[in-house]
Protein backbone atom coordinates (compact mmCIF):
# COMPACT_ATOMS: atom_id res chain seq x y z
CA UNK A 1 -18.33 -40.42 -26.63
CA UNK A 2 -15.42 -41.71 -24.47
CA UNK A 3 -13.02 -39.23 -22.29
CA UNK A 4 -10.41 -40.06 -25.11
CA UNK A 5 -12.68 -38.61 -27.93
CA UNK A 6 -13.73 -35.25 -26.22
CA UNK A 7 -9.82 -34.47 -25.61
CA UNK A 8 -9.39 -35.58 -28.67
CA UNK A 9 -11.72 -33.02 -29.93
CA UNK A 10 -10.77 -29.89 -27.92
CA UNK A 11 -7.27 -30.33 -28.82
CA UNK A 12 -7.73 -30.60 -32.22
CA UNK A 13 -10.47 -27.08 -31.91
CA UNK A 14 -7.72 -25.64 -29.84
CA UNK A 15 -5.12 -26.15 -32.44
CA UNK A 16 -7.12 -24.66 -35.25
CA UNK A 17 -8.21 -21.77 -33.56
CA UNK A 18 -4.45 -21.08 -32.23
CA UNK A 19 -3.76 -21.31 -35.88
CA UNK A 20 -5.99 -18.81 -37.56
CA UNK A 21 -5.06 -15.84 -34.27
CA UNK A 22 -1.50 -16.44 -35.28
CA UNK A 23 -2.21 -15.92 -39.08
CA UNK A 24 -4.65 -12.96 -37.96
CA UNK A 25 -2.22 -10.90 -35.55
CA UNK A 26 0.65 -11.82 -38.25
CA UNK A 27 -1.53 -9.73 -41.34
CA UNK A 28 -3.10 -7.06 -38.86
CA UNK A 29 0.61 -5.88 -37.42
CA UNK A 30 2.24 -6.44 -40.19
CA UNK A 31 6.76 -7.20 -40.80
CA UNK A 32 8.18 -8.20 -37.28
CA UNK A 33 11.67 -6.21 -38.67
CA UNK A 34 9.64 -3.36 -39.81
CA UNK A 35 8.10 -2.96 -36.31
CA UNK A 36 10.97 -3.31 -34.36
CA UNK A 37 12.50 -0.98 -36.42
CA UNK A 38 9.95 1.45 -35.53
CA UNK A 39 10.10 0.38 -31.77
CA UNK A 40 14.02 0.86 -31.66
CA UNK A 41 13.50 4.37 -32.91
CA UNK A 42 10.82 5.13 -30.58
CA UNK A 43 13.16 3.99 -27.84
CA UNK A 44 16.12 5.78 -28.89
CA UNK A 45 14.14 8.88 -29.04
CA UNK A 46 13.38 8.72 -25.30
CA UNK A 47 16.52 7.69 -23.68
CA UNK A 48 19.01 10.25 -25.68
CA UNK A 49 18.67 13.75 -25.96
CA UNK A 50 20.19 16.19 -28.75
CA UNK A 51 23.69 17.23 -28.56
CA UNK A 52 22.51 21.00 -28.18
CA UNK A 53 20.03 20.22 -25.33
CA UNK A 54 23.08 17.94 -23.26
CA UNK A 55 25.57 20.45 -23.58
CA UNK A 56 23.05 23.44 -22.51
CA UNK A 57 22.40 21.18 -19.36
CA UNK A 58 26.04 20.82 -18.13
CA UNK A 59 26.78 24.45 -19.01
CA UNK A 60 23.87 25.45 -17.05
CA UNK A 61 25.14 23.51 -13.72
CA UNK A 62 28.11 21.75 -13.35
CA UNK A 63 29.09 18.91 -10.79
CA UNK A 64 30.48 21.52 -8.22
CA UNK A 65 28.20 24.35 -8.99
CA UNK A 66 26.04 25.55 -6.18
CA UNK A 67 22.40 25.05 -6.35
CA UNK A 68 19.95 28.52 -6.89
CA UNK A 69 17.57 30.03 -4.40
CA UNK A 70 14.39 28.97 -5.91
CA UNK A 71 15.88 25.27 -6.18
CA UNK A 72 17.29 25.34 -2.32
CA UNK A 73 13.55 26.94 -1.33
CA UNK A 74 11.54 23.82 -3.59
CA UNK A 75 13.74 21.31 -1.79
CA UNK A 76 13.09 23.13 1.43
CA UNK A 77 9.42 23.24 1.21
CA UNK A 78 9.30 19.64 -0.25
CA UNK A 79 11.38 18.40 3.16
CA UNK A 80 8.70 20.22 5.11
CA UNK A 81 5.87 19.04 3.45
CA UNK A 82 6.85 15.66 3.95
CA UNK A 83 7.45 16.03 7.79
CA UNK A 84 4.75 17.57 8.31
CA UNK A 85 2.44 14.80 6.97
CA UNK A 86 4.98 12.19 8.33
CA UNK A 87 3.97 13.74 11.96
CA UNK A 88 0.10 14.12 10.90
CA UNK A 89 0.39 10.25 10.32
CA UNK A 90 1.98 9.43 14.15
CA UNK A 91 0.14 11.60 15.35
CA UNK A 92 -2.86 9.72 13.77
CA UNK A 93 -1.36 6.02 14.58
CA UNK A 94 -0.54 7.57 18.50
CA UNK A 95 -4.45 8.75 18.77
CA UNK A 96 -6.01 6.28 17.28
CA UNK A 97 -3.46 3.46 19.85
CA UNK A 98 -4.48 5.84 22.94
CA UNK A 99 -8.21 4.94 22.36
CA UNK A 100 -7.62 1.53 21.73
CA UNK A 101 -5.66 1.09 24.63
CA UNK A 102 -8.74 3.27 27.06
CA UNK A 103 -11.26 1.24 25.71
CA UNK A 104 -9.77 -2.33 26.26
CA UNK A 105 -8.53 -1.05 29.93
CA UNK A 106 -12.41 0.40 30.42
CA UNK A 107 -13.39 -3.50 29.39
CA UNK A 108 -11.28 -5.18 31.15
CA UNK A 109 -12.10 -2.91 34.45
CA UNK A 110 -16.09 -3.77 33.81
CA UNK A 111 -15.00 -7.40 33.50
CA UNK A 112 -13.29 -7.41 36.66
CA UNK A 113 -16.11 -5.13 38.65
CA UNK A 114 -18.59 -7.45 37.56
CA UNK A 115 -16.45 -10.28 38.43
CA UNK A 116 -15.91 -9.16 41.55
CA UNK A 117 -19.92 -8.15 42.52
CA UNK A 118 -20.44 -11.67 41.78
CA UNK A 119 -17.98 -13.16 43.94
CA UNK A 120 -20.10 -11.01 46.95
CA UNK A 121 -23.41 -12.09 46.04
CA UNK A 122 -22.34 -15.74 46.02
CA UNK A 123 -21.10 -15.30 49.22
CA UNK A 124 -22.92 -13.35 51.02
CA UNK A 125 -24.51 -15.12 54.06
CA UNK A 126 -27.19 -12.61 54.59
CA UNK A 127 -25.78 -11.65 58.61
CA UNK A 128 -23.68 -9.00 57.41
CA UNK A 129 -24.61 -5.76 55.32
CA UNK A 130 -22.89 -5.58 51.85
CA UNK A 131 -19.20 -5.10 51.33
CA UNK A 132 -20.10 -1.37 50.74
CA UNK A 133 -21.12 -0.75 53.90
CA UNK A 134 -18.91 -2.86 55.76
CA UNK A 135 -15.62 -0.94 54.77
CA UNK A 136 -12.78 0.02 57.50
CA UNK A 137 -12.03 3.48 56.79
CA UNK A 138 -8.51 4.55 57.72
């Protein structure tokens, strides 16, 4: 078969099996106005509340009223809550950059002493005793 046939042939499979999950959703689910009829309801339901239960809340507190105890002490514990794991955290990130920072500084110091110890035993003419023993103390 040629490249022309086999496209041929999986558009043509494609199309019929497109065709019979259309018809099979469209009997399983049933009207499309019937179910967004339902959906609209559904909807309606959760964004509006009852006249009774609206007018209860605004009675209950108004735009200017003052807030109660227990609400002022939830909000109060919720601020502290959250600073207090806000600081955990930096303190965290700060530890955790302190040991980073010691262990690339204790690297870089072994680089250089070993840099350095090399530098004396290539040049070391064998007349003089090593650099340790060879300091001027002041």
């Amino acid at each position: 078969m040629t490249w022309r046939q086999v496209l041929l042939l999986s558009c043509l499979s494609a199309a019929v099996l497109l065709s019979m999950l259309q018809e099979g959703t469209g009997a399983s689910v049933g009207t499309k106005q019937a179910a967004g009829e339902e959906t609209q309801q559904d909807v309606k339901q959760k964004i509006f509340m009852r006249e009774s239960d609206a007018s209860n809340f605004l009675k209950r507190r108004g735009k200017r009223s003052s807030k109660s105890r227990e609400e002022v002490n939830a909000e109060n514990r919720q601020k502290l809550r959250a600073d207090e794991l806000r600081r955990e955290y930096h303190e965290e990130q700060r530890n955790e950059f302190k040991n980073f920072v010691e262990e690339q500084n204790d690297e870089q110091e072994e680089r250089i002493r070993e840099a350095v110890e090399q530098w004396r035993q290539w040049h070391y003419d064998g007349l003089y005793p090593s650099y340790l023993y060879n300091r001027h103390h002041i």
